[in-house]
N, C-alpha and C. Protein backbone atom coordinates (compact mmCIF):
# COMPACT_ATOMS: atom_id res chain seq x y z
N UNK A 1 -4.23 -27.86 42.91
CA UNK A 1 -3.43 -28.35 41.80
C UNK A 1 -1.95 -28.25 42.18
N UNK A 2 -1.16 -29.04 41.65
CA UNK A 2 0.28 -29.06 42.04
C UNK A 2 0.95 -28.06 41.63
N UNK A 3 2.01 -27.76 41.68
CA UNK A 3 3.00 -26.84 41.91
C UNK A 3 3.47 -27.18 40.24
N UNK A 4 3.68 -28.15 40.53
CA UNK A 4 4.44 -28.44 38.96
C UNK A 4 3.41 -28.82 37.50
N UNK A 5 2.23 -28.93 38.14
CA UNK A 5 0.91 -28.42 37.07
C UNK A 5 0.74 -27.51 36.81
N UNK A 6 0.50 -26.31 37.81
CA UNK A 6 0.58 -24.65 37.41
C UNK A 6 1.74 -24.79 36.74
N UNK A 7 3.06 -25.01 36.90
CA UNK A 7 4.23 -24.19 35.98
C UNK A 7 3.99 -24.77 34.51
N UNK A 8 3.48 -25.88 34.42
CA UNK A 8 3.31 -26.43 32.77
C UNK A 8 2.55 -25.65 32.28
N UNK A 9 1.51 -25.14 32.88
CA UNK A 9 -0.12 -24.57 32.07
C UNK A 9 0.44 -22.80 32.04
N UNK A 10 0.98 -22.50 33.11
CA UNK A 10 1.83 -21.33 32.62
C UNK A 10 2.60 -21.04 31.62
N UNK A 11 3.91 -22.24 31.50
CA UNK A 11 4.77 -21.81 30.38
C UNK A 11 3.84 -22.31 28.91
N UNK A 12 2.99 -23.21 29.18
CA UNK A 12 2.32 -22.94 28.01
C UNK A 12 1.23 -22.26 27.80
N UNK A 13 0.91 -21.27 28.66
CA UNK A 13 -0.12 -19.41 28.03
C UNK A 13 1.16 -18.95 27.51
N UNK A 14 2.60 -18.75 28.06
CA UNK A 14 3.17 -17.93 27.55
C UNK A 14 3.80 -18.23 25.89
N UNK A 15 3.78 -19.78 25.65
CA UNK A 15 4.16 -20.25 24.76
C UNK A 15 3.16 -19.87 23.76
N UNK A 16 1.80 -19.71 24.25
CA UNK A 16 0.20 -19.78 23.09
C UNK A 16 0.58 -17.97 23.38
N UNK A 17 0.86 -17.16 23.65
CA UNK A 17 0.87 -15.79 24.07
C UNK A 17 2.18 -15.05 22.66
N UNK A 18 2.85 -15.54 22.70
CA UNK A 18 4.05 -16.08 21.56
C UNK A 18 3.11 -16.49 20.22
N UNK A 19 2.74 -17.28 20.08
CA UNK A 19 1.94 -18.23 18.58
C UNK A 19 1.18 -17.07 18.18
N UNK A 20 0.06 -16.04 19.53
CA UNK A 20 -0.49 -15.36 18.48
C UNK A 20 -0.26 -13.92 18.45
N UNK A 21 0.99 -13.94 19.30
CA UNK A 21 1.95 -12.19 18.45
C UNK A 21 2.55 -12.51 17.06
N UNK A 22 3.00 -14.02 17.40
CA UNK A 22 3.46 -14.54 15.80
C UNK A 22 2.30 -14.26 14.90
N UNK A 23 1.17 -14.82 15.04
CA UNK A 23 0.43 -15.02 14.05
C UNK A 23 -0.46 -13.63 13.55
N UNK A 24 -0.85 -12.39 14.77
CA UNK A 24 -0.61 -11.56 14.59
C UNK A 24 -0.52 -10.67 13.56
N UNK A 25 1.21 -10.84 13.88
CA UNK A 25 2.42 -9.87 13.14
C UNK A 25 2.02 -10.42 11.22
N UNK A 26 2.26 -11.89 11.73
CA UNK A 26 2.09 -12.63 9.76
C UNK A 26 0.62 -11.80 9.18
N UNK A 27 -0.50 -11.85 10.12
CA UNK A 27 -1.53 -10.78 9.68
C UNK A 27 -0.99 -9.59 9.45
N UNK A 28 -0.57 -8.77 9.71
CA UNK A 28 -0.57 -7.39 9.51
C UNK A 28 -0.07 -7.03 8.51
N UNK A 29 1.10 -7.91 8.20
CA UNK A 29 2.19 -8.19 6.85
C UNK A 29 1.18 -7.95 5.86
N UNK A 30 0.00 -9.06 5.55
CA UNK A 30 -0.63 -8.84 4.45
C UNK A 30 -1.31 -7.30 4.50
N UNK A 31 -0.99 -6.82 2.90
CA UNK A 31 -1.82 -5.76 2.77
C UNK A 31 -2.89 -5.99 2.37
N UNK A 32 -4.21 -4.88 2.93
CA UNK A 32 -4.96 -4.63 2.79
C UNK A 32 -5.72 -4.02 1.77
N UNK A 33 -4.87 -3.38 0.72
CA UNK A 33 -5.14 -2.48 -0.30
C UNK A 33 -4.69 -0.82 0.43
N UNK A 34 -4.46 -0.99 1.55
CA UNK A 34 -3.75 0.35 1.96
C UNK A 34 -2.46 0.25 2.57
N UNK A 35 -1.36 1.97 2.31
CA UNK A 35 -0.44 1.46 2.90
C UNK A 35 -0.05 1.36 4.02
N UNK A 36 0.85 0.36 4.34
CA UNK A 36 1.10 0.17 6.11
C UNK A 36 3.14 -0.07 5.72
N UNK A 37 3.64 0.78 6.81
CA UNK A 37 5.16 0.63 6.93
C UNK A 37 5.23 -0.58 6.93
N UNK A 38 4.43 -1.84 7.63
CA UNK A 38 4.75 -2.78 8.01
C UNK A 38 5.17 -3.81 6.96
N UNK A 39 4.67 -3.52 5.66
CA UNK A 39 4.62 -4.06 4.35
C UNK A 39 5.55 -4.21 4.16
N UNK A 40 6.90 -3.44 4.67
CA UNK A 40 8.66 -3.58 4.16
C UNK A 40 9.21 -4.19 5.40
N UNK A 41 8.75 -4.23 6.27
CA UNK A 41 9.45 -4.85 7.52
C UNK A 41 10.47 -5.96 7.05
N UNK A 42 10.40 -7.22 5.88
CA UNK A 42 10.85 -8.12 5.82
C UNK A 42 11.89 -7.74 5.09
N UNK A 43 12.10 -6.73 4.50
CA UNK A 43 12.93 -6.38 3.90
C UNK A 43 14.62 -5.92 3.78
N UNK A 44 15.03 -6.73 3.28
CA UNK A 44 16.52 -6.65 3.60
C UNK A 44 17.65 -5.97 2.51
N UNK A 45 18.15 -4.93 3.07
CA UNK A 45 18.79 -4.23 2.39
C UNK A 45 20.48 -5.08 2.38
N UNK A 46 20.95 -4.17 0.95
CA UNK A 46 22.87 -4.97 1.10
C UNK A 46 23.65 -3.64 1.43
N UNK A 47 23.81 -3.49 2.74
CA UNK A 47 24.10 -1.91 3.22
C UNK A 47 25.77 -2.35 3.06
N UNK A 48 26.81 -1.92 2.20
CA UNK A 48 27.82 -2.38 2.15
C UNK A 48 28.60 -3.64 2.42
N UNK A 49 27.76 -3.91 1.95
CA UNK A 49 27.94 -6.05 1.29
C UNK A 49 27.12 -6.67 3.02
N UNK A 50 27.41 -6.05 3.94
CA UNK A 50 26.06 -6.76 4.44
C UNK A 50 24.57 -6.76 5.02
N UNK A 51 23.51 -7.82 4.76
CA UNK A 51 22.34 -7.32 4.54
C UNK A 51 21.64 -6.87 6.18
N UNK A 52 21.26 -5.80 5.90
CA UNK A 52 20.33 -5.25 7.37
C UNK A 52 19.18 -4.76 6.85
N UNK A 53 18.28 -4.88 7.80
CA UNK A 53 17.06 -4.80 7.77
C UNK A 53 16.32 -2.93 7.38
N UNK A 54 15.52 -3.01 6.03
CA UNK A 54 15.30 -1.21 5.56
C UNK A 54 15.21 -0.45 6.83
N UNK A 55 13.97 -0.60 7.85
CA UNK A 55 14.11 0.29 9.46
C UNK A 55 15.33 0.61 9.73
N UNK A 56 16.49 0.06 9.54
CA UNK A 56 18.28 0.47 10.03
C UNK A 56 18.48 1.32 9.02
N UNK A 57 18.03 1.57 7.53
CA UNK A 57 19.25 2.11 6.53
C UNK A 57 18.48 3.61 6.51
N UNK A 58 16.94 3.10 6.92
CA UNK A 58 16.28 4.77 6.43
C UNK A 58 14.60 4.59 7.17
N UNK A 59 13.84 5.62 7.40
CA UNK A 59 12.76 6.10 7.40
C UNK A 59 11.75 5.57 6.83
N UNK A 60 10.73 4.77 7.61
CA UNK A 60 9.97 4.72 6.29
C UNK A 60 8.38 5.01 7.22
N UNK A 61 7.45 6.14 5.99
CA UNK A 61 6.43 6.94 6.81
C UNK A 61 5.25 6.41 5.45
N UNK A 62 4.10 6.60 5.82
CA UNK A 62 3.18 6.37 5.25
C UNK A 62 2.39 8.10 5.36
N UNK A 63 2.68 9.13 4.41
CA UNK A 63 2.12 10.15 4.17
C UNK A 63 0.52 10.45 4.11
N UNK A 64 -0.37 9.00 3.56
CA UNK A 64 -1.51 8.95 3.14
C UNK A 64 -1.74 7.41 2.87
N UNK A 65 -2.88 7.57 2.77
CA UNK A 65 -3.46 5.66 2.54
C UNK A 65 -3.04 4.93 1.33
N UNK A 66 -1.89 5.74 0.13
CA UNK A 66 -1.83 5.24 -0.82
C UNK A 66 -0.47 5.49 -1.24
N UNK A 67 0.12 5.54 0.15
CA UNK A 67 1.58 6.32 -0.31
C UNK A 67 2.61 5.59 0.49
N UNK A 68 3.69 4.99 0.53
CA UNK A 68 4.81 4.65 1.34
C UNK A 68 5.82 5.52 0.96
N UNK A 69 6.79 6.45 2.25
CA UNK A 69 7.84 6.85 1.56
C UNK A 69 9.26 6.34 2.26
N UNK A 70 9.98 6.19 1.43
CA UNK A 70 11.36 5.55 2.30
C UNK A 70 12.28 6.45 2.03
N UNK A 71 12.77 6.93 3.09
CA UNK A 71 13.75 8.29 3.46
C UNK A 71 15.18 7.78 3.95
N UNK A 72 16.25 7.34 3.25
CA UNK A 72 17.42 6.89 3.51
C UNK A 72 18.09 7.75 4.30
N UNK A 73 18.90 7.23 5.06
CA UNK A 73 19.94 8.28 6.17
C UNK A 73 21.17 8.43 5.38
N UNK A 74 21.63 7.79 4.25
CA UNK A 74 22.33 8.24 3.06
C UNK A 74 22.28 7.88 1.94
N UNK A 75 22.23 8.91 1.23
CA UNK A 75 21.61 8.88 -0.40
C UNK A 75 22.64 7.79 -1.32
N UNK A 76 23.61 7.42 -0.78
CA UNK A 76 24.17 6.69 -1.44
C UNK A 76 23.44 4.62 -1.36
N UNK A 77 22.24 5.30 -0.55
CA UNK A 77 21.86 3.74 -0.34
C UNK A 77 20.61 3.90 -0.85
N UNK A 78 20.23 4.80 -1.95
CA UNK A 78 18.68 5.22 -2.45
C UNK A 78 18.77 3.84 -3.47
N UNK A 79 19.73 3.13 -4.29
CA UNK A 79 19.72 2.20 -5.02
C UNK A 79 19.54 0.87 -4.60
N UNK A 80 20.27 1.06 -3.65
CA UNK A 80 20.25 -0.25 -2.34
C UNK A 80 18.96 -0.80 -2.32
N UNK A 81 17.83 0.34 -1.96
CA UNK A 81 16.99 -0.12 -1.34
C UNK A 81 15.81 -0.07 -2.11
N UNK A 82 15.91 0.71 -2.93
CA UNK A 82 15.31 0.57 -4.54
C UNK A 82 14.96 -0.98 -5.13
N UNK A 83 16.48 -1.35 -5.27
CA UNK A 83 16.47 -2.47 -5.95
C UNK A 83 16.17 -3.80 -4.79
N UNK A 84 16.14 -3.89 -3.31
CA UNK A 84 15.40 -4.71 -2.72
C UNK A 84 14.67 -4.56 -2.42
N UNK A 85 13.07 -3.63 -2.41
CA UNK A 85 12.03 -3.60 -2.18
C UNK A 85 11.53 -4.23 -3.95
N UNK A 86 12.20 -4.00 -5.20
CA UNK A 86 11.89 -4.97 -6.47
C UNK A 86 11.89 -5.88 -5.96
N UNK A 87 13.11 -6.22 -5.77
CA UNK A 87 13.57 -8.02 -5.52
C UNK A 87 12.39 -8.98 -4.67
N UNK A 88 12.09 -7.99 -3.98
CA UNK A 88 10.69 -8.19 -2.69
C UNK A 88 9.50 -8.55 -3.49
N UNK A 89 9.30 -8.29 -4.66
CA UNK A 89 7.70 -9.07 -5.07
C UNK A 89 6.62 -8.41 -4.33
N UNK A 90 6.66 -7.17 -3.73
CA UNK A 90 5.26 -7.10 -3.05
C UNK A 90 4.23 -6.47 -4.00
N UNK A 91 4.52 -6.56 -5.68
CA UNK A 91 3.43 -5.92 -6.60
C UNK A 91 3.25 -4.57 -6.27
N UNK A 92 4.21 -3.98 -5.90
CA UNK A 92 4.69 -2.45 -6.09
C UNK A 92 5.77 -2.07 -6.75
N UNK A 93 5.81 -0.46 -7.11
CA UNK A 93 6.89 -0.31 -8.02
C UNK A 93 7.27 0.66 -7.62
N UNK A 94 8.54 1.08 -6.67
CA UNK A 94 9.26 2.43 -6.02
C UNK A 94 9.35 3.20 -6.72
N UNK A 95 9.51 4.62 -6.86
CA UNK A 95 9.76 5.87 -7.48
C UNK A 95 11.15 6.26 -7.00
N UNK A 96 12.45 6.31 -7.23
CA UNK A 96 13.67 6.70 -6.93
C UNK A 96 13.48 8.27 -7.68
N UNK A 97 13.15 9.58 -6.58
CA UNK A 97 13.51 10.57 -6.70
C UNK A 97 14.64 11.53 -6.79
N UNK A 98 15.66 10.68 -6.00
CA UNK A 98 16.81 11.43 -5.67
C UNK A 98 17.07 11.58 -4.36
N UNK A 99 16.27 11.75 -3.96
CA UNK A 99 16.42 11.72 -2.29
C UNK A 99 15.09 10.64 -1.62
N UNK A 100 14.24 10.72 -1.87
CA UNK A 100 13.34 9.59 -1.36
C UNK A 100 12.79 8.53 -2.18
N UNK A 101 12.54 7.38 -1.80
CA UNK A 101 12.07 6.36 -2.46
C UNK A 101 10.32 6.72 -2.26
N UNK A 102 9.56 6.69 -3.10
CA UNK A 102 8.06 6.86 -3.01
C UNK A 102 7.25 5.22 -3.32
N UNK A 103 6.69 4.85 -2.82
CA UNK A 103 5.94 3.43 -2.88
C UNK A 103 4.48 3.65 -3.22
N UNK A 104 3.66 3.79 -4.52
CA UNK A 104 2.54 3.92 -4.56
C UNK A 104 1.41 2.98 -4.81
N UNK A 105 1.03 2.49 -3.59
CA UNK A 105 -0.02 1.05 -3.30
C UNK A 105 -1.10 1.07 -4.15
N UNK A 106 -1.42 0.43 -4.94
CA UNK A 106 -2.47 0.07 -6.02
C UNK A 106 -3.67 -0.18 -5.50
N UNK A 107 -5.08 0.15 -5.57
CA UNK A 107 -5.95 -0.42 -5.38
C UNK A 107 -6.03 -1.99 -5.59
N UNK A 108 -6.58 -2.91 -4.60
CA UNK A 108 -6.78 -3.78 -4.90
C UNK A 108 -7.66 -4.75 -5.68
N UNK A 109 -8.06 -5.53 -6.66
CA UNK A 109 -8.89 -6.20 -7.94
C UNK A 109 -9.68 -6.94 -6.40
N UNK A 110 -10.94 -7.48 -7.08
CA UNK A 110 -11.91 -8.12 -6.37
C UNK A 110 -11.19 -9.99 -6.32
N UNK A 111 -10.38 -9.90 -7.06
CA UNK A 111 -9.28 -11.26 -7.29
C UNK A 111 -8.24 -11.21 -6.27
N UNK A 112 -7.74 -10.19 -6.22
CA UNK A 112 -6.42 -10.71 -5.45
C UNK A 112 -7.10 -10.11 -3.88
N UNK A 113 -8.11 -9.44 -3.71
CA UNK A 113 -8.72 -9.26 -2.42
C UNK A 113 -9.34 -11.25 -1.87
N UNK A 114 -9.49 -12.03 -3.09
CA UNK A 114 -9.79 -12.91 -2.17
C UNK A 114 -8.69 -13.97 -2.35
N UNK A 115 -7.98 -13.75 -2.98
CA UNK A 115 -6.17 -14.34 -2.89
C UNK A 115 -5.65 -13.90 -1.37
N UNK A 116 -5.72 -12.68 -0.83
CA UNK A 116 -5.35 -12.33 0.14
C UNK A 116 -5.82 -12.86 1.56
N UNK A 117 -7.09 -12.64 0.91
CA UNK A 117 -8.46 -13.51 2.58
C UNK A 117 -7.74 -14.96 2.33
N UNK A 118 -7.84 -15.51 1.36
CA UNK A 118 -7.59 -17.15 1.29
C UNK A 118 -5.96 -17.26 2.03
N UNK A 119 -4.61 -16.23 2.08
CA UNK A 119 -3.60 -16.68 2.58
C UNK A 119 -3.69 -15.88 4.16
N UNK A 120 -4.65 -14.97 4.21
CA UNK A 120 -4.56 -14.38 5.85
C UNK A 120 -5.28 -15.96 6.80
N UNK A 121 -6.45 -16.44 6.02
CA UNK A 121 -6.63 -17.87 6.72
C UNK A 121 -5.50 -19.07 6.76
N UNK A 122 -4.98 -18.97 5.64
CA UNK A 122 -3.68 -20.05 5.84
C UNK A 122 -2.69 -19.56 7.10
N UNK A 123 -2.52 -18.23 6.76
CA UNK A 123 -1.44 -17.71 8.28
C UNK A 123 -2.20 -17.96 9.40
N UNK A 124 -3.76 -17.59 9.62
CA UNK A 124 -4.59 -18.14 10.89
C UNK A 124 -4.52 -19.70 11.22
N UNK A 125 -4.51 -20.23 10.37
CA UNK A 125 -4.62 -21.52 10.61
C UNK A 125 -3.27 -22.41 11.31
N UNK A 126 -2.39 -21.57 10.22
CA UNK A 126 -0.73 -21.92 10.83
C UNK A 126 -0.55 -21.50 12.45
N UNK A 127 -1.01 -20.56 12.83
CA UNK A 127 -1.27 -20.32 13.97
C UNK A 127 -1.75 -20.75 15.01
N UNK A 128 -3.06 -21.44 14.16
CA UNK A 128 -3.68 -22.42 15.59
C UNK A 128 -3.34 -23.48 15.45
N UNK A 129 -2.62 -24.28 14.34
CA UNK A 129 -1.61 -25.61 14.29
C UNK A 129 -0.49 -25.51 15.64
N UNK A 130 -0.06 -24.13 15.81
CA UNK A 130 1.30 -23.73 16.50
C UNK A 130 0.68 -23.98 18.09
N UNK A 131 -0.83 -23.44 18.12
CA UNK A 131 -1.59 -23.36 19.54
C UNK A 131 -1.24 -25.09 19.69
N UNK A 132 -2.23 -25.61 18.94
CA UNK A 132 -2.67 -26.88 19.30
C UNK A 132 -1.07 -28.10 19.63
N UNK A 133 -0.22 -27.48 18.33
CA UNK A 133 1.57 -28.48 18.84
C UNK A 133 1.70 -27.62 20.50
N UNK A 134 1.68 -27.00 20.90
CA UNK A 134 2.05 -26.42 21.96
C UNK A 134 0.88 -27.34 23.36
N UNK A 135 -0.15 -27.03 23.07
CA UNK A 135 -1.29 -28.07 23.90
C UNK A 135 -0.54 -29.75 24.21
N UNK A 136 -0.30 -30.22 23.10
CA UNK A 136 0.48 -31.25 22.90
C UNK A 136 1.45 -32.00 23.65
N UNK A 137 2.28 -30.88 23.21
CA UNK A 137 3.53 -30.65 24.22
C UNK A 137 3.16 -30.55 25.86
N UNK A 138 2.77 -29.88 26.45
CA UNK A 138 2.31 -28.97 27.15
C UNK A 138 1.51 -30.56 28.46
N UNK A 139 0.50 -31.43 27.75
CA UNK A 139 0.13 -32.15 28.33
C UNK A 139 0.62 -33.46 28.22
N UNK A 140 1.93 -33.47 27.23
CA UNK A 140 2.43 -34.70 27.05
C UNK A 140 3.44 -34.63 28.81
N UNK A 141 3.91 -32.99 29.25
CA UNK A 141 4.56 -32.94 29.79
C UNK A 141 4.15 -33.27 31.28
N UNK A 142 2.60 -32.41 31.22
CA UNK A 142 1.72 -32.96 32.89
C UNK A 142 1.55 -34.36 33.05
N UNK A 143 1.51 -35.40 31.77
CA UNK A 143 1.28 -36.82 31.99
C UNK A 143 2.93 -37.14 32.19
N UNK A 144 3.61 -36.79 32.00
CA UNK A 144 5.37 -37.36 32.56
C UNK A 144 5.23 -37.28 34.13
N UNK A 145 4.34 -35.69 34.52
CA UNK A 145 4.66 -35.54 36.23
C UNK A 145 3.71 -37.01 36.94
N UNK A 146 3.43 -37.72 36.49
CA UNK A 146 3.18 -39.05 37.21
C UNK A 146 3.75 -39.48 38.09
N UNK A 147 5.27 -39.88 37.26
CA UNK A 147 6.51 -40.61 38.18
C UNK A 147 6.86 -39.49 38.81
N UNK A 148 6.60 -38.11 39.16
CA UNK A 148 7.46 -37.62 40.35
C UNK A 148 5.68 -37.43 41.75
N UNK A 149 4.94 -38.23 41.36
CA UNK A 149 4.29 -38.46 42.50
C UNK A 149 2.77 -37.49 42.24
N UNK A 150 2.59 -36.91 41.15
CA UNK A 150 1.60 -36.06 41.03
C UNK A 150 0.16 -37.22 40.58
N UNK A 151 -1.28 -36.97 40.93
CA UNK A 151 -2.10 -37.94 41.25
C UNK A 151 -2.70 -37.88 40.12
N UNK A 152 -3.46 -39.02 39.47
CA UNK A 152 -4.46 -38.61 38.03
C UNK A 152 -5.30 -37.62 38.32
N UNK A 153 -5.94 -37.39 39.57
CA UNK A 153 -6.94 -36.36 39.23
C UNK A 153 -6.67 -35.24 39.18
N UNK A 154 -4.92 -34.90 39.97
CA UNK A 154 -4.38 -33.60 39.31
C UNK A 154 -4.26 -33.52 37.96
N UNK A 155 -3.58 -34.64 37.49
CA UNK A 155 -3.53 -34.59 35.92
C UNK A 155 -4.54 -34.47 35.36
N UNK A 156 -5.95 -34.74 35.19
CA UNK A 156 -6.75 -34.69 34.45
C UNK A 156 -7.18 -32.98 34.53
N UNK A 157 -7.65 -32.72 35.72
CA UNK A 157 -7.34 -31.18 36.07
C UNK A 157 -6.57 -30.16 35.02
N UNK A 158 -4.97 -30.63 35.23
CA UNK A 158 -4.37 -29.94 34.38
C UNK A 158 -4.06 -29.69 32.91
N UNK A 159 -5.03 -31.39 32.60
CA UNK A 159 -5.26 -31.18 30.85
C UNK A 159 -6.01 -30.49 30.49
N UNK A 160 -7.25 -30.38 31.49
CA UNK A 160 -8.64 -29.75 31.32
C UNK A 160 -7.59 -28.11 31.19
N UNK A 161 -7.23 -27.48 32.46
CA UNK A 161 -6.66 -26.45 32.05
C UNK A 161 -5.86 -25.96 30.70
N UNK A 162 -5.01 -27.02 30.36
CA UNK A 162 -4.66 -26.62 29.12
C UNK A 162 -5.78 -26.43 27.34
N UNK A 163 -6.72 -27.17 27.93
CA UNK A 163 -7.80 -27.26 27.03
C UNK A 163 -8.17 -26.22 26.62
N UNK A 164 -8.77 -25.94 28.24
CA UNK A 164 -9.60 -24.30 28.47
C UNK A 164 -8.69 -22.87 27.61
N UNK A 165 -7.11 -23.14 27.78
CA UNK A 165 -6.15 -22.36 27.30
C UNK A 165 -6.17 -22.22 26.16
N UNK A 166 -5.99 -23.47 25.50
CA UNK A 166 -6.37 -23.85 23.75
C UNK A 166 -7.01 -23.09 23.38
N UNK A 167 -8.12 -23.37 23.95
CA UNK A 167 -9.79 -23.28 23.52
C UNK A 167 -9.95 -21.74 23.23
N UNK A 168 -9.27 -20.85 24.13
CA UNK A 168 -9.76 -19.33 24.25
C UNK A 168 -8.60 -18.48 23.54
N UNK A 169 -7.13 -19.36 23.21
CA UNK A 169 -6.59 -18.99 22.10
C UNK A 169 -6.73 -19.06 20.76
N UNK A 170 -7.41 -20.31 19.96
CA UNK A 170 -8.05 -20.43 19.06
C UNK A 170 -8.76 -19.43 18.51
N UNK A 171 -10.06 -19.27 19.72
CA UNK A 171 -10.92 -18.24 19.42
C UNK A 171 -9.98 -16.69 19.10
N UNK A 172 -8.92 -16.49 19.92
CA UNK A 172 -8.49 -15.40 19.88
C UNK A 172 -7.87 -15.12 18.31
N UNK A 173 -7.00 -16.49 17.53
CA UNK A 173 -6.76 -16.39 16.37
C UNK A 173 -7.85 -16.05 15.37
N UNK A 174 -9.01 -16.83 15.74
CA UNK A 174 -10.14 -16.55 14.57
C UNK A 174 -10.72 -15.13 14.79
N UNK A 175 -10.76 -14.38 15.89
CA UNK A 175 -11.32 -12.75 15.92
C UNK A 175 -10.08 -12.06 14.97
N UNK A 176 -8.79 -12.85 15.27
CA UNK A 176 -7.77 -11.50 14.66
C UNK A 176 -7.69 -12.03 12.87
N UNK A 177 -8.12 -13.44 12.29
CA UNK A 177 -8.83 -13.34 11.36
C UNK A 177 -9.23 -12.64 10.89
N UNK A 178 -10.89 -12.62 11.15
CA UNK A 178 -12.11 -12.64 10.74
C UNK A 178 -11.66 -10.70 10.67
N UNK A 179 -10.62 -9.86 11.84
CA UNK A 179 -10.42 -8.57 11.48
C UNK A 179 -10.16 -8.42 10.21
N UNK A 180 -8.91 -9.19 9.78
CA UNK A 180 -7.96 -9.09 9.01
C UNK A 180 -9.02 -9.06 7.76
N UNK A 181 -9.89 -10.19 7.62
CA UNK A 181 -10.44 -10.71 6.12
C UNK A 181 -11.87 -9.36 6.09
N UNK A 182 -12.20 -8.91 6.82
CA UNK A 182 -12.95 -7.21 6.89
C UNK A 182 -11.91 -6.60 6.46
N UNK A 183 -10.78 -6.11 6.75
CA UNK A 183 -10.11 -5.61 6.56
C UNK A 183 -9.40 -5.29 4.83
N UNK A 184 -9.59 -6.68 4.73
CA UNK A 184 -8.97 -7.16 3.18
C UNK A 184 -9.99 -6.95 2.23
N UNK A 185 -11.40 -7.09 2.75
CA UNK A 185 -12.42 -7.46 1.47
C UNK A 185 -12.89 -6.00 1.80
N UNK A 186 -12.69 -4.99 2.77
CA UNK A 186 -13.49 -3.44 2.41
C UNK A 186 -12.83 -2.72 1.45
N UNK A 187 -13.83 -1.72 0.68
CA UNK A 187 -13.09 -1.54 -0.58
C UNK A 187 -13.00 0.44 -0.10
């Protein structure tokens, strides 16, 4: 295979290698009915008029399966971050102690457990949309190496490779699925 076939089918594993740390990460986000730090990750604090991310302003530990606590590095930002984990919508309600913010995760209803499965498949799916634009790309680019002298049967070769790539990333999105929606529907 050509030189400049391997580098296409390369930069696109690393491109499909990318789609499903992305897609991943969008899994983990959803909760499960237990708590995970990761649940505030998106969260953006107004640390003296500008916004940085809660991990910069303070601590945040998961004590037990039903507990988030957020430990500010100064108490003058216990409101701060109070009032943007509200603003956040994640159907939790902080405890402002005085010194720590407490997050206490609700059991989840047999309703919003399959509200949750139904958007962890929308994030899977967004994911393998991202695989398959990347495939796309990827072999729109091995059919350009024509005009610099590369032969059809390399090219066909190298679509097949990108196929094979597809093919075993896909699958890789639907295992980190199919975790996620176990994950979501155990009670």
């Amino acid at each position: 295979m050509s030189e400049l076939i391997k580098k296409q089918v390369t930069d696109a594993k690393a491109l499909m290698d990318k789609a499903i740390d992305h897609a991943d990460n969008e899994l983990n986000k959803i909760r499960a009915g237990k708590a995970n730090p990761s649940m505030l990750d998106d969260i953006v604090v107004d640390y003296y008029g500008s916004p940085t991310p809660l991990s910069q302003v303070g601590t945040v530990n998961t004590p037990d399966a039903r507990t988030i606590v957020v430990q500010p590095w100064e108490k003058s930002m216990l409101a701060p971050i109070e009032k943007a984990i509200k603003e956040a919508n994640l159907g939790v309600n902080p405890q402002n102690d005085g010194v720590i913010i407490r997050i206490n995760v609700p059991p989840l209803t047999e309703e919003r457990r399959r509200d949750l499965v139904k958007k962890a498949k929308a994030e899977a799916e967004t994911g393998k949309v991202a695989v398959r634009n990347i495939r796309k790309d990827a072999n729109e680019k091995i059919k350009k190496l024509k005009s610099e002298g590369v032969s059809e049967d390399e090219i066909k070769v190298g679509e097949a490779d990108v196929q094979k790539l597809t093919d075993a990333y896909i699958i890789k999105i639907d295992q980190l699925s199919e975790a996620k929606e176990k994950d979501i529907m155990t009670v």
